[in-house]
Protein backbone atom coordinates (compact mmCIF):
# COMPACT_ATOMS: atom_id res chain seq x y z
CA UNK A 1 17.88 -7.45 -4.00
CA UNK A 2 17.25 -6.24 -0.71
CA UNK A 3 20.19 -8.19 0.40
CA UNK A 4 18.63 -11.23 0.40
CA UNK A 5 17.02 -10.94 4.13
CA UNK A 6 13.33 -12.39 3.05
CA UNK A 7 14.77 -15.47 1.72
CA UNK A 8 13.51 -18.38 3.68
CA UNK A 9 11.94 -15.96 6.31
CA UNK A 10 8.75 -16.39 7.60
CA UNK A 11 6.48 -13.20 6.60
CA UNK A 12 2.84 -12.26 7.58
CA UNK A 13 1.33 -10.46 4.86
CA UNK A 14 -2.20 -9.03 6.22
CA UNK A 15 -4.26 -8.11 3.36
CA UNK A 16 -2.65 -10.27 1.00
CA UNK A 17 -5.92 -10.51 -0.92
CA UNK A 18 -6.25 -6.75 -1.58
CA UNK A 19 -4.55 -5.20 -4.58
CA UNK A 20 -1.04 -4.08 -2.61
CA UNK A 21 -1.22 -7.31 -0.30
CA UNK A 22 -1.25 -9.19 -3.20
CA UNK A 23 1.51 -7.37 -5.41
CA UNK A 24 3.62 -7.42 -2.20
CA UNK A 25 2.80 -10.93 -1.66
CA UNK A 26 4.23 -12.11 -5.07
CA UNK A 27 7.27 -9.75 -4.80
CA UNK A 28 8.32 -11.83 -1.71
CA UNK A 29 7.20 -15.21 -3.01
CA UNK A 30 9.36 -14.48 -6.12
CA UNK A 31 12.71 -13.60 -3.37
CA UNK A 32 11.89 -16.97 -1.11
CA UNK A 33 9.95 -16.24 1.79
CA UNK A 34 7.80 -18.20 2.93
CA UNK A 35 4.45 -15.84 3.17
CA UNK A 36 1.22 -16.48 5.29
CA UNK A 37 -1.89 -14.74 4.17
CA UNK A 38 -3.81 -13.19 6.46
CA UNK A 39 -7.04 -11.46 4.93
CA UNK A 40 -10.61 -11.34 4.08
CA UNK A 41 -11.78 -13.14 0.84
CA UNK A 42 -11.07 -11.15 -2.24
CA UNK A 43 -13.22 -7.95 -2.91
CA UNK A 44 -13.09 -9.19 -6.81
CA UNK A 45 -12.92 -12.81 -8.47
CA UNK A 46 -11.21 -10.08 -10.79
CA UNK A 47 -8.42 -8.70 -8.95
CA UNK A 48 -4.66 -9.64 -8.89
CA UNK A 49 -5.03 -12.19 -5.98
CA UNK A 50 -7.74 -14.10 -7.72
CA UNK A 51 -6.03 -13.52 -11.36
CA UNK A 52 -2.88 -14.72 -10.42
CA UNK A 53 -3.73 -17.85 -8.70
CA UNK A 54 -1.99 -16.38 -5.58
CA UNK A 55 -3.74 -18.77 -3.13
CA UNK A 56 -1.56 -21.73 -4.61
CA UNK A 57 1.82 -20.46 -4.31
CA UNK A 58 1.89 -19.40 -0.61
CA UNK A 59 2.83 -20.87 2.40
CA UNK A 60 -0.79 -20.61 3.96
CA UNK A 61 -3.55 -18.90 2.85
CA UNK A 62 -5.90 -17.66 5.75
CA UNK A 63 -9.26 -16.30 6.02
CA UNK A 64 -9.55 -14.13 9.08
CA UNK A 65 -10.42 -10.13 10.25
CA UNK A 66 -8.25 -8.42 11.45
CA UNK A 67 -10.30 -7.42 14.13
CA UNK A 68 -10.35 -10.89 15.61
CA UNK A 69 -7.38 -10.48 17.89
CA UNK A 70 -8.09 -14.39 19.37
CA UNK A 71 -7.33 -16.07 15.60
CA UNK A 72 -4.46 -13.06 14.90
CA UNK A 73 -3.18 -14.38 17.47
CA UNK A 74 -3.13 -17.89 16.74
CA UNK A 75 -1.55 -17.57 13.77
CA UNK A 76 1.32 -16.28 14.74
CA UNK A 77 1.83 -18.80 17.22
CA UNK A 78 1.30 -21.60 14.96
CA UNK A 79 3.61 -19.87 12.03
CA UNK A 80 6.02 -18.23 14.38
CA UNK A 81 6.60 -15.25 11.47
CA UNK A 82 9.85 -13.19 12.38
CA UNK A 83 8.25 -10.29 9.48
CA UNK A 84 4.60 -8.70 9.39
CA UNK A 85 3.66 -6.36 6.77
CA UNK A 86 0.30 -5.30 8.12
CA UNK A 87 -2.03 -4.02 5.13
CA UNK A 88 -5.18 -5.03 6.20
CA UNK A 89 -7.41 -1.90 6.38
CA UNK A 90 -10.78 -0.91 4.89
CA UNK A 91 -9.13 1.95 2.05
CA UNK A 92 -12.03 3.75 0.54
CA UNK A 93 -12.76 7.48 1.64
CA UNK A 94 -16.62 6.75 0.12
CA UNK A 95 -17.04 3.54 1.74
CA UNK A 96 -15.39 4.99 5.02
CA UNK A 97 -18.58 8.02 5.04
CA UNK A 98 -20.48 5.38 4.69
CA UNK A 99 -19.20 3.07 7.47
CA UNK A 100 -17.36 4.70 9.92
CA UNK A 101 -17.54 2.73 12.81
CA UNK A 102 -16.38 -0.24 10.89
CA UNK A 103 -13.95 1.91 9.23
CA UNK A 104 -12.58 2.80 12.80
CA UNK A 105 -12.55 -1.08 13.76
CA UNK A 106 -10.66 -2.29 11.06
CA UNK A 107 -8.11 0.52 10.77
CA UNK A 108 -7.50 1.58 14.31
CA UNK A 109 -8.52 -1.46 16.51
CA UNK A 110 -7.01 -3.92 13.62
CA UNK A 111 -4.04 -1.84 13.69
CA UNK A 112 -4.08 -1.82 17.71
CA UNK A 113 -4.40 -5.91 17.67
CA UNK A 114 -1.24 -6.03 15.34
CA UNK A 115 0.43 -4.29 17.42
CA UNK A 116 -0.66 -6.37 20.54
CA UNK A 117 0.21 -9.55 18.84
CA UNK A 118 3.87 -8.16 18.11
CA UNK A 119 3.93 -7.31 22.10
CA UNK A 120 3.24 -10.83 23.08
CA UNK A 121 4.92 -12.71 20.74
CA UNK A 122 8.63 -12.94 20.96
CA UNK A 123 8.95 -15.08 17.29
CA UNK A 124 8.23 -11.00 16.13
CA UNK A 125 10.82 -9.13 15.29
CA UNK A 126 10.54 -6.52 12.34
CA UNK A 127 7.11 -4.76 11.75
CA UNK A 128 6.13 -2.95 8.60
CA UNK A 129 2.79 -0.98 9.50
CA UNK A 130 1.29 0.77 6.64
CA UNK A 131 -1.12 3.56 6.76
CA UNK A 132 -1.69 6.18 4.32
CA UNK A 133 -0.92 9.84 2.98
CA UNK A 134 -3.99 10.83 4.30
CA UNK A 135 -2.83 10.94 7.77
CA UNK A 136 -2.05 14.25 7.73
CA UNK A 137 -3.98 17.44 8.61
CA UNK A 138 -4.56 18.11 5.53
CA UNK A 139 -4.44 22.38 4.90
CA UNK A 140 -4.58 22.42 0.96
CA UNK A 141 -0.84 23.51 0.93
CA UNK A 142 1.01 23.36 -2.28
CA UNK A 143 4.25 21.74 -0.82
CA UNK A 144 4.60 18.34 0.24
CA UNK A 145 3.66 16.93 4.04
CA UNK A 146 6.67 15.44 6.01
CA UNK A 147 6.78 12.69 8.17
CA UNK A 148 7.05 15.23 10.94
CA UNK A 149 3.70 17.29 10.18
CA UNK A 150 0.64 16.88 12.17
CA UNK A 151 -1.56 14.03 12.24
CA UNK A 152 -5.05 14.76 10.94
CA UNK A 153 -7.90 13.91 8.76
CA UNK A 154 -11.56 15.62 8.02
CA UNK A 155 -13.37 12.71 7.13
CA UNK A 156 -13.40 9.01 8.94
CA UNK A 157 -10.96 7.22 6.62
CA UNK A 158 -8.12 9.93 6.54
CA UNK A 159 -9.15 10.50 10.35
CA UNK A 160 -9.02 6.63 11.02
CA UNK A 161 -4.93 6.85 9.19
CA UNK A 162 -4.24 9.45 11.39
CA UNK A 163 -5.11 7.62 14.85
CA UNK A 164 -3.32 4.55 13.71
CA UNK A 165 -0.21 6.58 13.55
CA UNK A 166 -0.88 8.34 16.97
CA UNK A 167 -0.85 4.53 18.48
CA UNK A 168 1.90 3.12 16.11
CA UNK A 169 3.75 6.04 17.64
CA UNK A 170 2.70 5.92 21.58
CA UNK A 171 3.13 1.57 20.95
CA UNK A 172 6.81 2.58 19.40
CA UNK A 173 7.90 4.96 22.39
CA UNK A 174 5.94 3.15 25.07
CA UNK A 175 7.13 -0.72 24.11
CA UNK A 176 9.03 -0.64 21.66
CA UNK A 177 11.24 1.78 21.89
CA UNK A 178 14.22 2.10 19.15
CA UNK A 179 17.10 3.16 22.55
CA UNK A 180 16.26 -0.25 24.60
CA UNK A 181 16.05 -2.68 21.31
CA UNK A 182 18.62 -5.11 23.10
CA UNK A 183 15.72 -5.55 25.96
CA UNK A 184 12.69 -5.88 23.48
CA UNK A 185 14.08 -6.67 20.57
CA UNK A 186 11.91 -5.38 18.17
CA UNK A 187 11.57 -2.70 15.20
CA UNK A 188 7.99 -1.00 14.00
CA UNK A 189 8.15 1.16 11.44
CA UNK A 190 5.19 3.19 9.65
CA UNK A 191 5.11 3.73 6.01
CA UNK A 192 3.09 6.55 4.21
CA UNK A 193 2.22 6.25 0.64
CA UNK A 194 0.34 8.37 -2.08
CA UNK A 195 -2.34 7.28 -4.41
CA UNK A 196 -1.12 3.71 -5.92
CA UNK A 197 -2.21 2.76 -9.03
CA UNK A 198 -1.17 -0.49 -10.99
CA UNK A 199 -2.96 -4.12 -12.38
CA UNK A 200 -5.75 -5.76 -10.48
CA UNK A 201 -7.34 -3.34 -8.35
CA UNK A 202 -11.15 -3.35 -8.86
CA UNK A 203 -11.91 -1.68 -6.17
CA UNK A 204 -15.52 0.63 -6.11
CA UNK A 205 -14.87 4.68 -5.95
CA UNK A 206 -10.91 4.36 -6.99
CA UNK A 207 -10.06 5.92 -10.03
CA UNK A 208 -8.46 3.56 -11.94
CA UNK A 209 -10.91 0.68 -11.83
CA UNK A 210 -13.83 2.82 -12.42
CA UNK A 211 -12.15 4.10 -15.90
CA UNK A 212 -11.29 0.56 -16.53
CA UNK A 213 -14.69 -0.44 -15.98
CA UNK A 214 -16.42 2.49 -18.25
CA UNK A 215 -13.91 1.61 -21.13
CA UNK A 216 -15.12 -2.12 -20.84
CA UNK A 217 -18.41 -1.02 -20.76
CA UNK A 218 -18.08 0.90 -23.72
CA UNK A 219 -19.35 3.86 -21.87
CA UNK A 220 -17.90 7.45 -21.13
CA UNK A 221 -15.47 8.07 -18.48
CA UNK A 222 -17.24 9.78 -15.67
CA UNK A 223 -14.98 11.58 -13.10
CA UNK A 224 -16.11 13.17 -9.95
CA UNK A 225 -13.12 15.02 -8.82
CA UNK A 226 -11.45 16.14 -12.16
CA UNK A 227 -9.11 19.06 -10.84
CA UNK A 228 -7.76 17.39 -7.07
CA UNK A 229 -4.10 16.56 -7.58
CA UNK A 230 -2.71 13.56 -6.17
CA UNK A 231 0.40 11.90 -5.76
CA UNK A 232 0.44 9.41 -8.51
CA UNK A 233 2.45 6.28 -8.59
CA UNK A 234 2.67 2.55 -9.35
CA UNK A 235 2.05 -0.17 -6.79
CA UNK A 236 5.57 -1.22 -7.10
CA UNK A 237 7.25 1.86 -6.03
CA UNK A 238 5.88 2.11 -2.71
CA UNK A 239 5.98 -1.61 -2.08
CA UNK A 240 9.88 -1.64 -3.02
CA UNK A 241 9.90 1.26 -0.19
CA UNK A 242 8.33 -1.01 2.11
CA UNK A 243 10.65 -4.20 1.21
CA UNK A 244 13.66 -1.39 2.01
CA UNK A 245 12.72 0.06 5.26
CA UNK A 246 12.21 -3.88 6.40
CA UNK A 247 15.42 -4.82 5.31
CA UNK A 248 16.87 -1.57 6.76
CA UNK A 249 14.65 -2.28 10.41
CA UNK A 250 16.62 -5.43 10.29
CA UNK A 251 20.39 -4.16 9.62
CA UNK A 252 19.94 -0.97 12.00
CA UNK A 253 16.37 -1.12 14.20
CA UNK A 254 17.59 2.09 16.26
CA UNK A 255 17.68 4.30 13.35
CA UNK A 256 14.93 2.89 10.98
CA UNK A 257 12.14 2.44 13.69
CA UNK A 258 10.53 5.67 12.48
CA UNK A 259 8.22 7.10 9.54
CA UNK A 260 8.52 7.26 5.86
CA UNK A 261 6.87 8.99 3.40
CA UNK A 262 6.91 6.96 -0.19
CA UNK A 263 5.83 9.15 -2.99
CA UNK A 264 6.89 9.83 -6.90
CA UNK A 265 8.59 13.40 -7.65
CA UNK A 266 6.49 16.56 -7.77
CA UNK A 267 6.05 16.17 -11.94
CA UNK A 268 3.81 12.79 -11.02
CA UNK A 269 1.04 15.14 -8.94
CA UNK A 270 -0.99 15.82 -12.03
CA UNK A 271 -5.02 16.21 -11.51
CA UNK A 272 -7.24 13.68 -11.93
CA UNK A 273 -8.34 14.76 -15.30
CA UNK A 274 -5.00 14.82 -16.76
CA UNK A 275 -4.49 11.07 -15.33
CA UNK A 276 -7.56 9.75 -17.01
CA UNK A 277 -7.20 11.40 -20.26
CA UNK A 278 -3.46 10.09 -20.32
CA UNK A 279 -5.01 6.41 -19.22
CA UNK A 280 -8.01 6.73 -22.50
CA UNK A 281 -5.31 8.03 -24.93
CA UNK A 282 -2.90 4.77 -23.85
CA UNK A 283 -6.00 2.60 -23.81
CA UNK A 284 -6.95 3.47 -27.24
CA UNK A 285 -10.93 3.89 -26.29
CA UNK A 286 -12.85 6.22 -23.55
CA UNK A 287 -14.49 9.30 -23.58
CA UNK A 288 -13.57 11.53 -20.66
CA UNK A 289 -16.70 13.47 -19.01
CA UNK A 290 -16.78 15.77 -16.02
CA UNK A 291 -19.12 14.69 -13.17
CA UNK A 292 -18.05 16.63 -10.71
CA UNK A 293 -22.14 17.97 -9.91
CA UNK A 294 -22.59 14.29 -8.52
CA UNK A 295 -19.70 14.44 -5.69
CA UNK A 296 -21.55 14.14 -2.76
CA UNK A 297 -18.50 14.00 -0.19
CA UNK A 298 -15.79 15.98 1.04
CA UNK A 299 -12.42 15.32 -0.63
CA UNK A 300 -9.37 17.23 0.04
CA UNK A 301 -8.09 18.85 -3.58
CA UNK A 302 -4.69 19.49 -2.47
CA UNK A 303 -2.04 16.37 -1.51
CA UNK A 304 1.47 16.05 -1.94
CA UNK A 305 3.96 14.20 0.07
CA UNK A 306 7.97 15.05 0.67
CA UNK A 307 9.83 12.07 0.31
CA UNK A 308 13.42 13.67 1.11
CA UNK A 309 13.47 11.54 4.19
CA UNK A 310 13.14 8.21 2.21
CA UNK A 311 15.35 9.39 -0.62
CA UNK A 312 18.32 10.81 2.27
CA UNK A 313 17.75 7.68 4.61
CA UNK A 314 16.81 4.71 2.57
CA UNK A 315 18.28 5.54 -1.01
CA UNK A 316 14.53 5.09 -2.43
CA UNK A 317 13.26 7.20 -5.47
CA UNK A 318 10.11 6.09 -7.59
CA UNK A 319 11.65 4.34 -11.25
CA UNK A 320 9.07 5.14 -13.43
CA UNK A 321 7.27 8.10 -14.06
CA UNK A 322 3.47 8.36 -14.72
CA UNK A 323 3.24 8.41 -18.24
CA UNK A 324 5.11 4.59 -17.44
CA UNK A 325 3.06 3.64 -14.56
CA UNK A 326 -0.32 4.63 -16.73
CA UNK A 327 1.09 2.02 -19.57
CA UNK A 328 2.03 -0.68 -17.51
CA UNK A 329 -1.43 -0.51 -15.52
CA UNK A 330 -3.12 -0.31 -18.46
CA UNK A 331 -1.12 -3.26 -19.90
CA UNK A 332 -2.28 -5.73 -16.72
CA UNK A 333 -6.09 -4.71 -17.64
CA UNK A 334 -5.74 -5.66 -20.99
CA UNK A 335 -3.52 -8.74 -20.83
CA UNK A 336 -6.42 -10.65 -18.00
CA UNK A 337 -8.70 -9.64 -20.99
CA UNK A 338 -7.71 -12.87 -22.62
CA UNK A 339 -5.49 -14.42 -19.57
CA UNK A 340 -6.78 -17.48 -17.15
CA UNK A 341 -3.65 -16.79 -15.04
CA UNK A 342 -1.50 -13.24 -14.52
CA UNK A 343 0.84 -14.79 -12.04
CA UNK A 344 3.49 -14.53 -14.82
CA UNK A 345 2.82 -11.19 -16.03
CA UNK A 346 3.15 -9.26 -12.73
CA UNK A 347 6.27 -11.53 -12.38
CA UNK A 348 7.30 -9.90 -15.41
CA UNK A 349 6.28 -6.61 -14.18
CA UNK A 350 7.99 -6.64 -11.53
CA UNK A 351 11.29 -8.10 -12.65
CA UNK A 352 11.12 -5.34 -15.03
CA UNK A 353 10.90 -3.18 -12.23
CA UNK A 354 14.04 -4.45 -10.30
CA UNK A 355 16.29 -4.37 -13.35
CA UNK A 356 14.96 0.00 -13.43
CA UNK A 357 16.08 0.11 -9.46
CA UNK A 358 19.56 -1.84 -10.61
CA UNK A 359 20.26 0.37 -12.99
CA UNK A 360 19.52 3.26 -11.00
CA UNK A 361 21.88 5.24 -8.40
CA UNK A 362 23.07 2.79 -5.82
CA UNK A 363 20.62 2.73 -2.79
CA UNK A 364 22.56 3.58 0.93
């Protein structure tokens, strides 16, 4: 898998405490890296990196913001990591109307310090940077955005995604630059995905956790946004995106330093009602109710991405579709029900995962 590249490396994971760091964190425990956690304490004593007893099976586990250049910077030169997959970010749209400024901080100055960091330090060599669909100016068009369209964003968070790419961009031309890799030696690459869902995220204001948290509260499901279309898929396709564009950044850094989009096929952008009636009917319990009088913030209605670029370029196509991703979400929630530890279940997940992308059309 992957051709073996993260075994025995040394790989920052920022963010390993949120619900993707933490997924992604397992994924390359499981292939033999050796991963350093670099992250804020968990939002949720609840959520995958708590569940799973992730903290035990890394190679360090650090507490630290990524806004803190001075101990970002330490830790790579005491760890001397040759990977970074930078997820660190504060990813609510609510929260972000809330708290801009610290929205801005953490996702465009914390993105600006990884960057940095990779600039001083020569042990850095490969650089996953992930941002978001939202990036893009978003016109409520019916066809997907491609990696080429223009940056954007109407509120803080999608505006904060779009300025991170901006600098990921100016950093890549400026210092990093794919045409003199034999002077620098290094390989930054920016990865766009569209609304992940999957075990273990409790986050406030996401979808998924909310309907999780009404069905365990025996209450109805209140949505707030019941006809916006999104870009559904499960936390593992996009992460297996990101674990192929690093491998690729590795094999070929003048032709993979660039932008990918990682989303599921057109059929997978269903609205948000249709997601949470599918997730209540798999769930066996929840009453769906429309709430859409409360929304109190802007949200775009409209998103889809085009992923021909990471399909052409990478060989990358989602595995399962949504009615599979619902199940297996669904599955997590109810198996840390009665579980003290779901470090073996999202192994399982995820091996079940790999043996889809085995079976499936050989990757370029």
């Amino acid at each position: 898998m992957f051709n073996n590249v993260y075994q025995g490396k040394t790989i920052l994971v920022t963010g390993h405490t949120g619900f993707k760091g933490s997924w992604l964190s397992i994924w390359l425990t499981m292939m033999g890296a050796k991963v350093i956690g670099y992250s804020l304490d968990p939002y949720s004593q609840k959520g995958n990196f708590v569940a799973s007893h992730l903290s035990e099976k890394l190679f360090a586990d650090i507490r630290g913001d990524i806004r803190d250049y001075e101990k970002l910077n330490g830790v790579i030169e005491k760890y001397q990591p040759e990977f970074i997959f930078h997820l660190a970010a504060q990813a609510l749209v609510k929260t972000a109307y809330a708290n801009p400024k610290e929205t801005y901080e953490t996702n465009l100055m914390g993105s600006l310090n990884m960057l940095e960091v990779t600039r001083q330090n020569a042990c850095v060599k490969t650089v996953v940077m992930i941002t978001s669909d939202k990036c893009y100016e978003n016109v409520e068009q019916i066809w997907g955005y491609k990696e080429t369209d223009r940056m954007g964003g109407y509120d803080p968070y999608s505006s904060s995604k779009g300025c991170a790419e901006l600098m990921i961009s100016s950093y890549r031309n400026s210092y990093f630059n794919p045409q003199k890799y034999a002077e620098h030696g290094k390989a930054i690459a920016s990865v766009r995905a569209g609304n992940v869902i999957g075990g273990g995220d409790w986050s406030d204001n996401r979808l998924i956790p909310d309907c999780i948290r009404f069905i365990e509260a025996g209450k109805d499901i209140e949505i707030r946004n019941p006809k916006a279309t999104r870009p559904w898929e499960h936390v593992l396709e996009p992460l297996s995106g990101y674990l192929r564009v690093g491998e690729k950044l590795l094999a070929d850094p003048i032709q993979y330093a660039t932008s990918f989009n990682f989303g599921p096929h057109i059929s997978a952008n269903k609205t948000v009602m249709e997601v949470v009636s599918k997730l209540a009917e798999y769930y066996g319990k929840g009453k769906v109710i429309d709430a859409s009088s409360t929304a109190v913030v802007h949200e775009n209605t409209l998103l889809n991405l085009d992923v021909t670029k990471a399909y052409v370029m990478l060989g990358w196509h989602t595995q399962w579709n949504l009615k599979e991703s619902i199940e297996k979400t669904v599955d997590w929630y109810k198996k840390a029900l009665t579980s003290n530890d779901m470090y073996d279940f999202c192994v399982e997940q995820i091996e079940e995962y790999i043996k889809r992308m085995e079976a499936s059309a050989p990757h370029l």
